[in-house]
C-alpha atoms as a PDB file:
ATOM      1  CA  UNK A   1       0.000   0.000   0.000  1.00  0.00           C
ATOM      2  CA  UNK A   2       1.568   3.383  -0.572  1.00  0.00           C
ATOM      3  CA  UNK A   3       3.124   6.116   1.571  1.00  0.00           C
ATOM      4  CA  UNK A   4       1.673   9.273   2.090  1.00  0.00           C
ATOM      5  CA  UNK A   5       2.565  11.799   0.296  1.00  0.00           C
ATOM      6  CA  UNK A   6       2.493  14.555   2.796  1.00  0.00           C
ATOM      7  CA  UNK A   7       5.070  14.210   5.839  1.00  0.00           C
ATOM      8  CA  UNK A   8       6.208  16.392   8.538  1.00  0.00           C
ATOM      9  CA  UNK A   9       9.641  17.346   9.240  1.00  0.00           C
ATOM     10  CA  UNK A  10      10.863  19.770  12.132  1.00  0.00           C
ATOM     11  CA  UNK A  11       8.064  22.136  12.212  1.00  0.00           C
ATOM     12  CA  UNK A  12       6.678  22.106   8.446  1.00  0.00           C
ATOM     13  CA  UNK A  13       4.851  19.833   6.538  1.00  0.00           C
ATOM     14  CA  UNK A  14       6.018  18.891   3.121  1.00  0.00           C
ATOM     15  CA  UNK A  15       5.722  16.340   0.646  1.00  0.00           C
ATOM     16  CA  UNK A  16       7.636  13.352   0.983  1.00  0.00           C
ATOM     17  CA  UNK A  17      10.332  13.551  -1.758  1.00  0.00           C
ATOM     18  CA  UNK A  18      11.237  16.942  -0.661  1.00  0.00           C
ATOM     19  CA  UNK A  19      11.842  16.118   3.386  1.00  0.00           C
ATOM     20  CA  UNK A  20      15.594  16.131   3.710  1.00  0.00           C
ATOM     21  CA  UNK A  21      17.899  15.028   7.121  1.00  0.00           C
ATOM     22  CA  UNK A  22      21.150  15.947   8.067  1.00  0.00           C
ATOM     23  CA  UNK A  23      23.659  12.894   7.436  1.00  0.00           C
ATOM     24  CA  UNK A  24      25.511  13.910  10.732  1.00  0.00           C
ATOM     25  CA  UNK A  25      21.828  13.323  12.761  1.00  0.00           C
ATOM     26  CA  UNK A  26      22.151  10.911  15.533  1.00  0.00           C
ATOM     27  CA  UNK A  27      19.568   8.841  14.419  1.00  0.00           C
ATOM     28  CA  UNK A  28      21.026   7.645  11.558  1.00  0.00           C
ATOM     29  CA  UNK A  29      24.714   7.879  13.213  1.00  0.00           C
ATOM     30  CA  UNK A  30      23.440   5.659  16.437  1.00  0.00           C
ATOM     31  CA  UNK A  31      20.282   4.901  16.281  1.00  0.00           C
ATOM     32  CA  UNK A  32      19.753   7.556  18.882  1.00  0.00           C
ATOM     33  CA  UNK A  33      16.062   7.607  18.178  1.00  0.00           C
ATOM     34  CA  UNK A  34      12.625   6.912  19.710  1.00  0.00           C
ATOM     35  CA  UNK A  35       9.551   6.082  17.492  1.00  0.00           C
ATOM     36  CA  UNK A  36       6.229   5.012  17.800  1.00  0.00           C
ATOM     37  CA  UNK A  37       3.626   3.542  15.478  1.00  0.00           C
ATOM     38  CA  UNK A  38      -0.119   4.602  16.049  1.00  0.00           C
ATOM     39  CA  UNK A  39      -2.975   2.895  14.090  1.00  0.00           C
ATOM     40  CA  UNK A  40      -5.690   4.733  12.154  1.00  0.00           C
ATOM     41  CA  UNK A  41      -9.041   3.390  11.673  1.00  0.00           C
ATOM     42  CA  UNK A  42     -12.038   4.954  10.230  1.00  0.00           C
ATOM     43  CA  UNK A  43      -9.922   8.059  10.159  1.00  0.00           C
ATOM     44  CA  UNK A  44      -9.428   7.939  13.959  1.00  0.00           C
ATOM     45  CA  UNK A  45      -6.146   7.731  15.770  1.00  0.00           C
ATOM     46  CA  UNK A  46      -6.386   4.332  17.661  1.00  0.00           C
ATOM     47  CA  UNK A  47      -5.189   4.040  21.809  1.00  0.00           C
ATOM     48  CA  UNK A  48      -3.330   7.472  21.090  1.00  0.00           C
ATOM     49  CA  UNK A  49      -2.973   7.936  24.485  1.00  0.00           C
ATOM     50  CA  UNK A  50      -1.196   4.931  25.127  1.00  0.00           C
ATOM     51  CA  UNK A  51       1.255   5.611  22.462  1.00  0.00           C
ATOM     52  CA  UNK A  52       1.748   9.015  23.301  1.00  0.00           C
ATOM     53  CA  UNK A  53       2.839   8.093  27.245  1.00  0.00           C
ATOM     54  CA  UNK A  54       5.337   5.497  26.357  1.00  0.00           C
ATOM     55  CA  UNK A  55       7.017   7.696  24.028  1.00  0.00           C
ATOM     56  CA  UNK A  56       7.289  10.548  27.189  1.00  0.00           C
ATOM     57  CA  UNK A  57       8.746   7.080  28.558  1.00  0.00           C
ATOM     58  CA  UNK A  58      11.634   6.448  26.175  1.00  0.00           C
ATOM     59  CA  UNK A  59      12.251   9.868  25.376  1.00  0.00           C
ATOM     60  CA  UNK A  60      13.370  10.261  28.976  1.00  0.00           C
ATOM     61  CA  UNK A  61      14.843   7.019  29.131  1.00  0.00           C
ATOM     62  CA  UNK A  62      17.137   7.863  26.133  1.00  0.00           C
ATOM     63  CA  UNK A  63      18.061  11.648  27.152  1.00  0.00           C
ATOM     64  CA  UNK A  64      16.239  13.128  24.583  1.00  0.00           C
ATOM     65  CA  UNK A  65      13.823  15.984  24.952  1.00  0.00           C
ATOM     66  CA  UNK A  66      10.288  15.612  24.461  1.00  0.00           C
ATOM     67  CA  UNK A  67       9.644  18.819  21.858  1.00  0.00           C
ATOM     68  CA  UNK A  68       5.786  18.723  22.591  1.00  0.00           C
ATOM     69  CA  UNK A  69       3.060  18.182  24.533  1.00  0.00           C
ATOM     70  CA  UNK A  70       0.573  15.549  24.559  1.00  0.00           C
ATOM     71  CA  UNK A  71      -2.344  17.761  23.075  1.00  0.00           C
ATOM     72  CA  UNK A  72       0.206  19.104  20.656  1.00  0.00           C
ATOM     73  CA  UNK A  73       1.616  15.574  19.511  1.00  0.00           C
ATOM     74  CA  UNK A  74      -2.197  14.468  18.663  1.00  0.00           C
ATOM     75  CA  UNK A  75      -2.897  17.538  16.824  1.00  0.00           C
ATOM     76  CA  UNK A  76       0.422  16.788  14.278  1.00  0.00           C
ATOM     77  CA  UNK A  77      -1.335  13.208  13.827  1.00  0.00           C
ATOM     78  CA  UNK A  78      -5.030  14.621  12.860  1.00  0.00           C
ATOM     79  CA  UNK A  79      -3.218  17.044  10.873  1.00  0.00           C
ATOM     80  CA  UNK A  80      -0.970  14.158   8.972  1.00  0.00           C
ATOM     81  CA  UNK A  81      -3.838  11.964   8.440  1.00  0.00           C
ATOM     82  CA  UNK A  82      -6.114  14.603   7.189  1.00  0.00           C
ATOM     83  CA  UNK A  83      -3.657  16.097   5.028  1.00  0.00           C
ATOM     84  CA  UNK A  84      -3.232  12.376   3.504  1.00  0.00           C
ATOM     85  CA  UNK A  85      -6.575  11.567   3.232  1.00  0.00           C
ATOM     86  CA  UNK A  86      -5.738   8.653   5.815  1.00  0.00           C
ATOM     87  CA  UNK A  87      -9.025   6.309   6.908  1.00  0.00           C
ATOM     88  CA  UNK A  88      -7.087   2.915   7.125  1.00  0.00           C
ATOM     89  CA  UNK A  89      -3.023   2.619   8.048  1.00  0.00           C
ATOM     90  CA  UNK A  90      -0.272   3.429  10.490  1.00  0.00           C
ATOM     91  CA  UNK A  91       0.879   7.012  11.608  1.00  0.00           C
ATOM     92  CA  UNK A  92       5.492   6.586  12.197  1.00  0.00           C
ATOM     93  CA  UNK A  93       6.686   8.775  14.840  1.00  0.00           C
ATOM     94  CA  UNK A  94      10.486   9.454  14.468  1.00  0.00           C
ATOM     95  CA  UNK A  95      12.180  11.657  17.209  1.00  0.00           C
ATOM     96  CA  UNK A  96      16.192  11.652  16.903  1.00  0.00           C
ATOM     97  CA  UNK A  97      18.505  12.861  19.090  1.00  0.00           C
ATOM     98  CA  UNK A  98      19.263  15.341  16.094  1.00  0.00           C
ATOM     99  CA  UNK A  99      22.310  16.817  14.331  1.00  0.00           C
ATOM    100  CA  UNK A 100      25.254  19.049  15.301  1.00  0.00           C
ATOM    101  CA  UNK A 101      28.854  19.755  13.908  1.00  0.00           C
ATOM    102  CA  UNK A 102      30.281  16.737  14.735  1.00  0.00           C
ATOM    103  CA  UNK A 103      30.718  13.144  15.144  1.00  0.00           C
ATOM    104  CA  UNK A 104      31.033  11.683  19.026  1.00  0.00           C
ATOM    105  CA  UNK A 105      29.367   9.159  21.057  1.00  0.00           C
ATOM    106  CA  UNK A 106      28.535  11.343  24.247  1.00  0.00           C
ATOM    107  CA  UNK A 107      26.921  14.398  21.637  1.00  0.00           C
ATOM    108  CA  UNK A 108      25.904  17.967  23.378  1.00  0.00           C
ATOM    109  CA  UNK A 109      24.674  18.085  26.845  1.00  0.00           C
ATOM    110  CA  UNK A 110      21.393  18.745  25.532  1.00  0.00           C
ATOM    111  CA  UNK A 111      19.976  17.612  22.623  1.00  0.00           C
ATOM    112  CA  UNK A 112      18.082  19.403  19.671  1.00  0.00           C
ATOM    113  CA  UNK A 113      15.264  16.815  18.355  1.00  0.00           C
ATOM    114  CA  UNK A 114      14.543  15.927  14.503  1.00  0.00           C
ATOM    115  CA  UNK A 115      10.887  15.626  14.634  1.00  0.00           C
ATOM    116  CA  UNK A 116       8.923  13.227  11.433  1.00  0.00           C
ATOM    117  CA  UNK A 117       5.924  11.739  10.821  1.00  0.00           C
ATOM    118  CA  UNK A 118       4.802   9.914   8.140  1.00  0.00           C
ATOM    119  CA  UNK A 119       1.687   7.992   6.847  1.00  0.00           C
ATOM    120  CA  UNK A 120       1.536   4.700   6.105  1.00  0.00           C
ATOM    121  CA  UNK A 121      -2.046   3.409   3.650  1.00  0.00           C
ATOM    122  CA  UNK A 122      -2.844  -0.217   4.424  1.00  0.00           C
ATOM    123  CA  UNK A 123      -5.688  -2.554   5.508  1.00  0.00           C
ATOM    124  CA  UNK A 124      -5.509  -3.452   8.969  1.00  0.00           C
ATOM    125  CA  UNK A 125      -8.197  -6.203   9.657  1.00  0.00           C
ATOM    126  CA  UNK A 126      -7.677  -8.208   6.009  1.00  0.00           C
ATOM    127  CA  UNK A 127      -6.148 -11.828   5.173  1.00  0.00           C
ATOM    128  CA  UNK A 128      -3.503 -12.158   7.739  1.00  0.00           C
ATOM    129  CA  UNK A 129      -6.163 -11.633  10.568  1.00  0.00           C
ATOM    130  CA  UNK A 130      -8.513 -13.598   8.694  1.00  0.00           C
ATOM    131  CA  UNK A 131      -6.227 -16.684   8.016  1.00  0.00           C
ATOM    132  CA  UNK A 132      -3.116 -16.777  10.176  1.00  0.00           C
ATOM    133  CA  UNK A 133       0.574 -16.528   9.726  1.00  0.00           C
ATOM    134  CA  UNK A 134       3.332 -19.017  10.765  1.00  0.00           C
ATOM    135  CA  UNK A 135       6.192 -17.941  12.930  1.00  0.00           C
ATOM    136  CA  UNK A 136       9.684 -19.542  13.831  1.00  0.00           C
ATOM    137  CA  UNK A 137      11.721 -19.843  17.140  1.00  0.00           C
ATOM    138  CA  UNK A 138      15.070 -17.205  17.027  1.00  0.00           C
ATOM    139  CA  UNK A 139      17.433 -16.911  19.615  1.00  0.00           C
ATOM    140  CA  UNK A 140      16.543 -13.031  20.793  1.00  0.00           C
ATOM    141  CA  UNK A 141      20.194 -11.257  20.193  1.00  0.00           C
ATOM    142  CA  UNK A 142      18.578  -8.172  20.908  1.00  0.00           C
ATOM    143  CA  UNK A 143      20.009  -5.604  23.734  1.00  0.00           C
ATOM    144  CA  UNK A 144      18.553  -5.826  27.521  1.00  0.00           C
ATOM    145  CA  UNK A 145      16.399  -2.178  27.228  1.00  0.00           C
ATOM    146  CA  UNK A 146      13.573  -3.770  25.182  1.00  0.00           C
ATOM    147  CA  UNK A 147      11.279  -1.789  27.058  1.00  0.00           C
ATOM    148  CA  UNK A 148      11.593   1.349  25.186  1.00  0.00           C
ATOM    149  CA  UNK A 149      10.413   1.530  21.593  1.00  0.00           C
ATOM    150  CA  UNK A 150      13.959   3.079  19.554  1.00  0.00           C
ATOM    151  CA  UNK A 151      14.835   2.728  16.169  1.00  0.00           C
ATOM    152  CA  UNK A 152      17.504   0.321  17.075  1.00  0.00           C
ATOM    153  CA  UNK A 153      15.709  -2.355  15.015  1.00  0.00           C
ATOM    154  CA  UNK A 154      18.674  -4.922  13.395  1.00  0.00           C
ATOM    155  CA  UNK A 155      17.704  -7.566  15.257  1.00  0.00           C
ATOM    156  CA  UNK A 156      14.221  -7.495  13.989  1.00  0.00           C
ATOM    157  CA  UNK A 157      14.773  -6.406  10.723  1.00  0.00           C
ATOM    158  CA  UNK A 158      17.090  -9.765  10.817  1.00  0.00           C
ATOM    159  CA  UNK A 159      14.710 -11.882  12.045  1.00  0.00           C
ATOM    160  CA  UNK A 160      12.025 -10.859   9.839  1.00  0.00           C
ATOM    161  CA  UNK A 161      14.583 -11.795   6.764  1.00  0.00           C
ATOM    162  CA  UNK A 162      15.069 -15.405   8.996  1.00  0.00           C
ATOM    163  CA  UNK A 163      11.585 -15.794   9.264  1.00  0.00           C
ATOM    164  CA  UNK A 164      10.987 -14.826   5.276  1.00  0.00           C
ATOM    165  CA  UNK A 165      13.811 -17.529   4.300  1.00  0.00           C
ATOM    166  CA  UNK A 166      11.611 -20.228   6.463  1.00  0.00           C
ATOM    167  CA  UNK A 167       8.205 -19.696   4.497  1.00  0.00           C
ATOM    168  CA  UNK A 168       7.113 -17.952   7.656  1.00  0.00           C
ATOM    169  CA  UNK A 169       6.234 -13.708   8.416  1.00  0.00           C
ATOM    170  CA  UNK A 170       7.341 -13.884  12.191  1.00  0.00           C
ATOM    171  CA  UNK A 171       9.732 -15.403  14.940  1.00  0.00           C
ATOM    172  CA  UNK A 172       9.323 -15.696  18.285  1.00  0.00           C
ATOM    173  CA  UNK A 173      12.232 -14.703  20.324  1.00  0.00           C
ATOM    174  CA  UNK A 174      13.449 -17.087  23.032  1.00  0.00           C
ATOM    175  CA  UNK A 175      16.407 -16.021  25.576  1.00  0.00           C
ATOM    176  CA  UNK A 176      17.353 -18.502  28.327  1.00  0.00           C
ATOM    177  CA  UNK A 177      14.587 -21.039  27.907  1.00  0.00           C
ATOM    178  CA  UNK A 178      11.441 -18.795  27.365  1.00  0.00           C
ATOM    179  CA  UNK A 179      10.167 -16.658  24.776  1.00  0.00           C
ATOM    180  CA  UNK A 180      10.283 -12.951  25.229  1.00  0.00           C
ATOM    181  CA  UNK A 181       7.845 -11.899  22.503  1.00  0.00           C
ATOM    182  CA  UNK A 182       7.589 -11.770  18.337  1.00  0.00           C
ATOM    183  CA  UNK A 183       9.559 -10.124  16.587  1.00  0.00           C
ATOM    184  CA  UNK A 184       7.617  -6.744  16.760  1.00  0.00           C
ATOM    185  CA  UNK A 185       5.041  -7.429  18.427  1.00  0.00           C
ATOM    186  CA  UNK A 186       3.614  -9.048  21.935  1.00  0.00           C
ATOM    187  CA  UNK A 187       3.025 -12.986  22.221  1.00  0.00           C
ATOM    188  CA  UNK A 188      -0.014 -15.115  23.441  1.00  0.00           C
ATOM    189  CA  UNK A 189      -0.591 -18.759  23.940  1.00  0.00           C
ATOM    190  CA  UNK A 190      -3.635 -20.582  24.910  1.00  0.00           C
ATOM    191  CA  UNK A 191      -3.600 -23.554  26.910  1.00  0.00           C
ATOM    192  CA  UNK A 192      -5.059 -26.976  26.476  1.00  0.00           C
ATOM    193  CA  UNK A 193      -7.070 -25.579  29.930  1.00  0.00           C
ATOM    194  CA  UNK A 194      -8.273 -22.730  28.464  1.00  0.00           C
ATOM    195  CA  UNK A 195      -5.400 -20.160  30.084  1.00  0.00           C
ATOM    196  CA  UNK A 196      -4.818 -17.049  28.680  1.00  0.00           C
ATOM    197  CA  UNK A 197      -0.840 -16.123  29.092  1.00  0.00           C
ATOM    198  CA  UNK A 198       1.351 -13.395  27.746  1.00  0.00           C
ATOM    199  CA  UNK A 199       4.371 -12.580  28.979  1.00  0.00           C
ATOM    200  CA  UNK A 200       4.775 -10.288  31.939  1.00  0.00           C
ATOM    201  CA  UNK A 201       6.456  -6.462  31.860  1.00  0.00           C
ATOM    202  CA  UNK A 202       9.905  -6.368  32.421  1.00  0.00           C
ATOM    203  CA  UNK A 203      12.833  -4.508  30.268  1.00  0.00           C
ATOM    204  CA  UNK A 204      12.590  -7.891  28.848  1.00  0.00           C
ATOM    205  CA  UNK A 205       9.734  -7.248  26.349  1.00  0.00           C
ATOM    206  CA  UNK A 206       8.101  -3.781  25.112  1.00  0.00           C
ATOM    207  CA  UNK A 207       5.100  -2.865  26.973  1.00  0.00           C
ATOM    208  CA  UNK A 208       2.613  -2.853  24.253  1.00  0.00           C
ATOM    209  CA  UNK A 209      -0.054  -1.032  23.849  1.00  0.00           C
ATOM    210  CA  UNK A 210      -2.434  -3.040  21.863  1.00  0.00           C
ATOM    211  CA  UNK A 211      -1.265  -5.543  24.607  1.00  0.00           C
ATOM    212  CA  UNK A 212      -2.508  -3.510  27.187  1.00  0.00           C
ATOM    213  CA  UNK A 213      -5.988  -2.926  25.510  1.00  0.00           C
ATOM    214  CA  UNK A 214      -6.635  -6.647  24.980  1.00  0.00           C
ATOM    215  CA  UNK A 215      -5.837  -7.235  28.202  1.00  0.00           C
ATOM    216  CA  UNK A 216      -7.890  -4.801  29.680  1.00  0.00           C
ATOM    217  CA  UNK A 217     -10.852  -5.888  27.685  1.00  0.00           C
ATOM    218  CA  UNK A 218     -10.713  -9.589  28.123  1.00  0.00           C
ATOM    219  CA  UNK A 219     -10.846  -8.920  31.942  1.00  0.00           C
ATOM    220  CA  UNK A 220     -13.512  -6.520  31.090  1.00  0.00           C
ATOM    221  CA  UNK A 221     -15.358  -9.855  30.264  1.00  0.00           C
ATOM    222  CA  UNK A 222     -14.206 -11.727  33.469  1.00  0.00           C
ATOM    223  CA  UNK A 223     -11.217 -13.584  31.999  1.00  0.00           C
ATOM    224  CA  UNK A 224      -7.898 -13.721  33.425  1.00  0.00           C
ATOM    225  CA  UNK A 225      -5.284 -12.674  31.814  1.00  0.00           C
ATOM    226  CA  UNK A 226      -1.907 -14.562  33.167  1.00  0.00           C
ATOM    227  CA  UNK A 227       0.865 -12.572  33.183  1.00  0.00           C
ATOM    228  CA  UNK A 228       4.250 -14.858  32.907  1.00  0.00           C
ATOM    229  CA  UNK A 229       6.825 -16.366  31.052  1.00  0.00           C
ATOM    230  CA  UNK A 230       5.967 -19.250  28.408  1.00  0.00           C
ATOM    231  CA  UNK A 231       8.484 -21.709  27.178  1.00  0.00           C
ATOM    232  CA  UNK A 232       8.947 -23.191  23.393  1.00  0.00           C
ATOM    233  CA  UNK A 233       7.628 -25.881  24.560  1.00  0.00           C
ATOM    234  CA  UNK A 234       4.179 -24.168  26.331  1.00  0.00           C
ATOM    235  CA  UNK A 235       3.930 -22.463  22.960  1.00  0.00           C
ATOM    236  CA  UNK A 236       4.059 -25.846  21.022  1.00  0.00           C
ATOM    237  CA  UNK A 237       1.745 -27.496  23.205  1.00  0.00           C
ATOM    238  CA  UNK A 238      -1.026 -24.207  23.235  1.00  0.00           C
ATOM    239  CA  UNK A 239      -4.345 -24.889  21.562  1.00  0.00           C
ATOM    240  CA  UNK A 240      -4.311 -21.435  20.357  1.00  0.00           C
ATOM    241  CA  UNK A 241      -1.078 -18.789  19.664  1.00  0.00           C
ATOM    242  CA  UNK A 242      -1.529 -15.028  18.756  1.00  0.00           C
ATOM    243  CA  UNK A 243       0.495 -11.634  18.240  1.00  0.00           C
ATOM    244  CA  UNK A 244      -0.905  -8.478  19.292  1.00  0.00           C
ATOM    245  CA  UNK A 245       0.260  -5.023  18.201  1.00  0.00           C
ATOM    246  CA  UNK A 246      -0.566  -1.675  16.043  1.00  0.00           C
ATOM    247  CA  UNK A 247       0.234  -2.522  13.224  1.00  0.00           C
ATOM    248  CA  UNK A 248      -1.125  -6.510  12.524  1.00  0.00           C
ATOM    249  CA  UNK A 249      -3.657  -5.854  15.631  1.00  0.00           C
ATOM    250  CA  UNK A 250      -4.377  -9.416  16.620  1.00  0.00           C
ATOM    251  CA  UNK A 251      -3.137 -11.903  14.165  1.00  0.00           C
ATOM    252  CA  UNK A 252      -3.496 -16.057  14.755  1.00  0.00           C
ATOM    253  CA  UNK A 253      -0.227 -17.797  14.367  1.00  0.00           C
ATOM    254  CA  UNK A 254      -1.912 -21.043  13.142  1.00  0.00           C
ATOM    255  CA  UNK A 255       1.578 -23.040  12.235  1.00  0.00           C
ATOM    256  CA  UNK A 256       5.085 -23.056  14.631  1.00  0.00           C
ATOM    257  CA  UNK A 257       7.811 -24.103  13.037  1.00  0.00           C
ATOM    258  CA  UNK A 258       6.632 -27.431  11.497  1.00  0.00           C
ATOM    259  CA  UNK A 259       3.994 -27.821  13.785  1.00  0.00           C
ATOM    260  CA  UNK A 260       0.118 -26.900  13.011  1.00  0.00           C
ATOM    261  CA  UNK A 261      -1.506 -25.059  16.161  1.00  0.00           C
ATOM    262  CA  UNK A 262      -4.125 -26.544  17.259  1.00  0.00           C
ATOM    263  CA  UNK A 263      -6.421 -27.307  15.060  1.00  0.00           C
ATOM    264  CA  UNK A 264      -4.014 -25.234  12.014  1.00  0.00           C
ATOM    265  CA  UNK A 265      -6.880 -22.353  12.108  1.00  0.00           C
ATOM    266  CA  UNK A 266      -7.428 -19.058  14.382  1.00  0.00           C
ATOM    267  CA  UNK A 267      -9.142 -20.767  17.659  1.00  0.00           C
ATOM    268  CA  UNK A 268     -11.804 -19.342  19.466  1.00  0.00           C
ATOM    269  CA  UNK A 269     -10.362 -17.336  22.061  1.00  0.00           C
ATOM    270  CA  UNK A 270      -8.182 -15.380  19.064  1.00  0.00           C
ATOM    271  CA  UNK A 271     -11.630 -14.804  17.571  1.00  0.00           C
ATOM    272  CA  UNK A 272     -12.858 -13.859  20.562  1.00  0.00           C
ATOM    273  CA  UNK A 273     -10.284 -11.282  21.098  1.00  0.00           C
ATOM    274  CA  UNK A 274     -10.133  -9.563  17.524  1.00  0.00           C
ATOM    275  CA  UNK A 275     -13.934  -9.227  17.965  1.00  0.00           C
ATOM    276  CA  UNK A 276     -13.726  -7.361  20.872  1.00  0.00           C
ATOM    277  CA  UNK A 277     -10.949  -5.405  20.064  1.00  0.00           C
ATOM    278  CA  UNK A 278     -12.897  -4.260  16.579  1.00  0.00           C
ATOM    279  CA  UNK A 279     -15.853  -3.177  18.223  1.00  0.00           C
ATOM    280  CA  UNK A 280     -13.210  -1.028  20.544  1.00  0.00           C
ATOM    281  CA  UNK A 281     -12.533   0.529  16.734  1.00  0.00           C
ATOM    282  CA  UNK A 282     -16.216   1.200  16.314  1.00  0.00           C
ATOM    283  CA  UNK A 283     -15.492  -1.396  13.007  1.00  0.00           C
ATOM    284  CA  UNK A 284     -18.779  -2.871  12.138  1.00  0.00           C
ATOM    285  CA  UNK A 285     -17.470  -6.325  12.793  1.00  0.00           C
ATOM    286  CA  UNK A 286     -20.208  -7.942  10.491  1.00  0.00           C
ATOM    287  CA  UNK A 287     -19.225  -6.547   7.696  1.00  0.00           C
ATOM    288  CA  UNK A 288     -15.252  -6.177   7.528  1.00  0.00           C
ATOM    289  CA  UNK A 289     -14.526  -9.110   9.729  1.00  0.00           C
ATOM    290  CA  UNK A 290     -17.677 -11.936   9.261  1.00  0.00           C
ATOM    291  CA  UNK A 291     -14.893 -14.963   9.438  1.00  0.00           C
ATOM    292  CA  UNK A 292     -14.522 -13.226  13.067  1.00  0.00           C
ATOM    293  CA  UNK A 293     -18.155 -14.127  14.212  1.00  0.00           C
ATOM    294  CA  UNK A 294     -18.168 -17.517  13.117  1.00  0.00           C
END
């Protein structure tokens, strides 16, 4: 699906080809950088709030100021996805530790921000939700502040190309015996005995926000939600497995490895929870998402 056309860099909006970056910016030097990813549905920001706090979060956690304010950080988003006719797709939210004349690790004492955004057309409730995707087991390589959303991303973008040379889209990341999530986005399993597990907050795993919404809602409807650790093995043994995050929402892993799950088709508890979390869009469930009623 394409990009938008319109962006905004530092302050202005302009179209896309024109947006230029300093090569000396930190970003691109260190990977100094925080970043968030916001869905749009129905032309409406989705859990903005969320996104907006845990990007206060890193921001501080990664010395760089935080140019605006909450209010003002939504109002750039309507703007973008007005301005690019957005009803369906992602909102990126860059913020670099910017550029200054020179090159060194430690940089100024304070830092001057590079401030993008940029919009992203593409269906968010479509085949992959519908039908499933197959994920992989990766050793997670990645560094110990996982916590914090930066644009520090190798280790993903490597595991995505693993998972892509397996016949699968994801891979679920195991360090010392126990998976720590997908490879961008939060992991599920459902048990043979009907519990609901996802791995618990720690700098371990990034606190996801879609995460936080499903969880909030299945309780809503007087599940529980365990909060823990899962090994390889749990996840081979689950009746159901699914991701959760902005961008692929809630998408069924129906294959691990070599292994169907369960039954080799989204399980009812997945269905369960893309339903629910639909409605939260104000989707009309019946007609975008049928295969989720069933």
């Amino acid at each position: 699906m394409p990009m938008g056309d319109i962006v905004y860099l530092n302050g202005a909006f302009t179209q896309r080809q024109d947006a230029r970056i300093s090569p000396l910016d930190r970003g691109f030097l260190f990977a100094h950088a925080a970043y968030e990813v916001t869905a749009v549905y129905g032309g409406r920001l989705v859990d903005f709030e969320g996104h907006v706090s845990r990007l206060r979060n890193t921001l501080d956690a990664i010395a760089i100021p935080n140019p605006h304010s909450a209010a003002d950080w939504e109002d750039l988003h309507v703007q973008l996805l007005h301005r690019n006719g957005l009803q369906e797709g992602l909102i990126y939210l860059q913020v670099t530790a910017g550029a200054y004349d020179g090159r060194d690790f430690a940089g100024p004492d304070v830092f001057t921000p590079t401030v993008l955004l940029f919009a992203d057309h593409r269906p968010l409730i479509g085949p992959v939700a519908e039908h499933g995707i197959r994920a992989i087991f990766l050793n997670d390589i990645r560094w110990r502040r996982r916590d914090i959303k930066t644009t520090q991303l190798l280790s993903q973008a490597l595991a995505y190309r693993s998972a892509r040379e397996a016949g699968a889209q994801t891979a679920f990341m195991v360090e010392d015996g126990y998976v720590t999530e997908a490879a961008s986005a939060n992991s599920w399993i459902v048990t043979e005995d009907d519990q609901i597990i996802t791995r618990n907050l720690s700098s371990d795993i990034l606190p996801g926000i879609t995460r936080a919404h499903v969880i909030a809602r299945l309780r809503d409807r007087g599940l529980t939600v365990e909060e823990r650790a899962f090994t390889p093995d749990e996840a081979y043994a689950a009746r159901e497995i699914f991701t959760t995050s902005a961008g692929a929402m809630i998408a069924p892993v129906v294959q691990l490895e070599d292994r169907p799950v369960g039954d080799g088709k989204p399980g009812p508890v997945t269905r369960l929870v893309q339903r629910l979390y639909y409605e939260a869009l104000g989707a009309d469930v019946s007609k975008v998402a049928a295969w989720a009623l069933a």
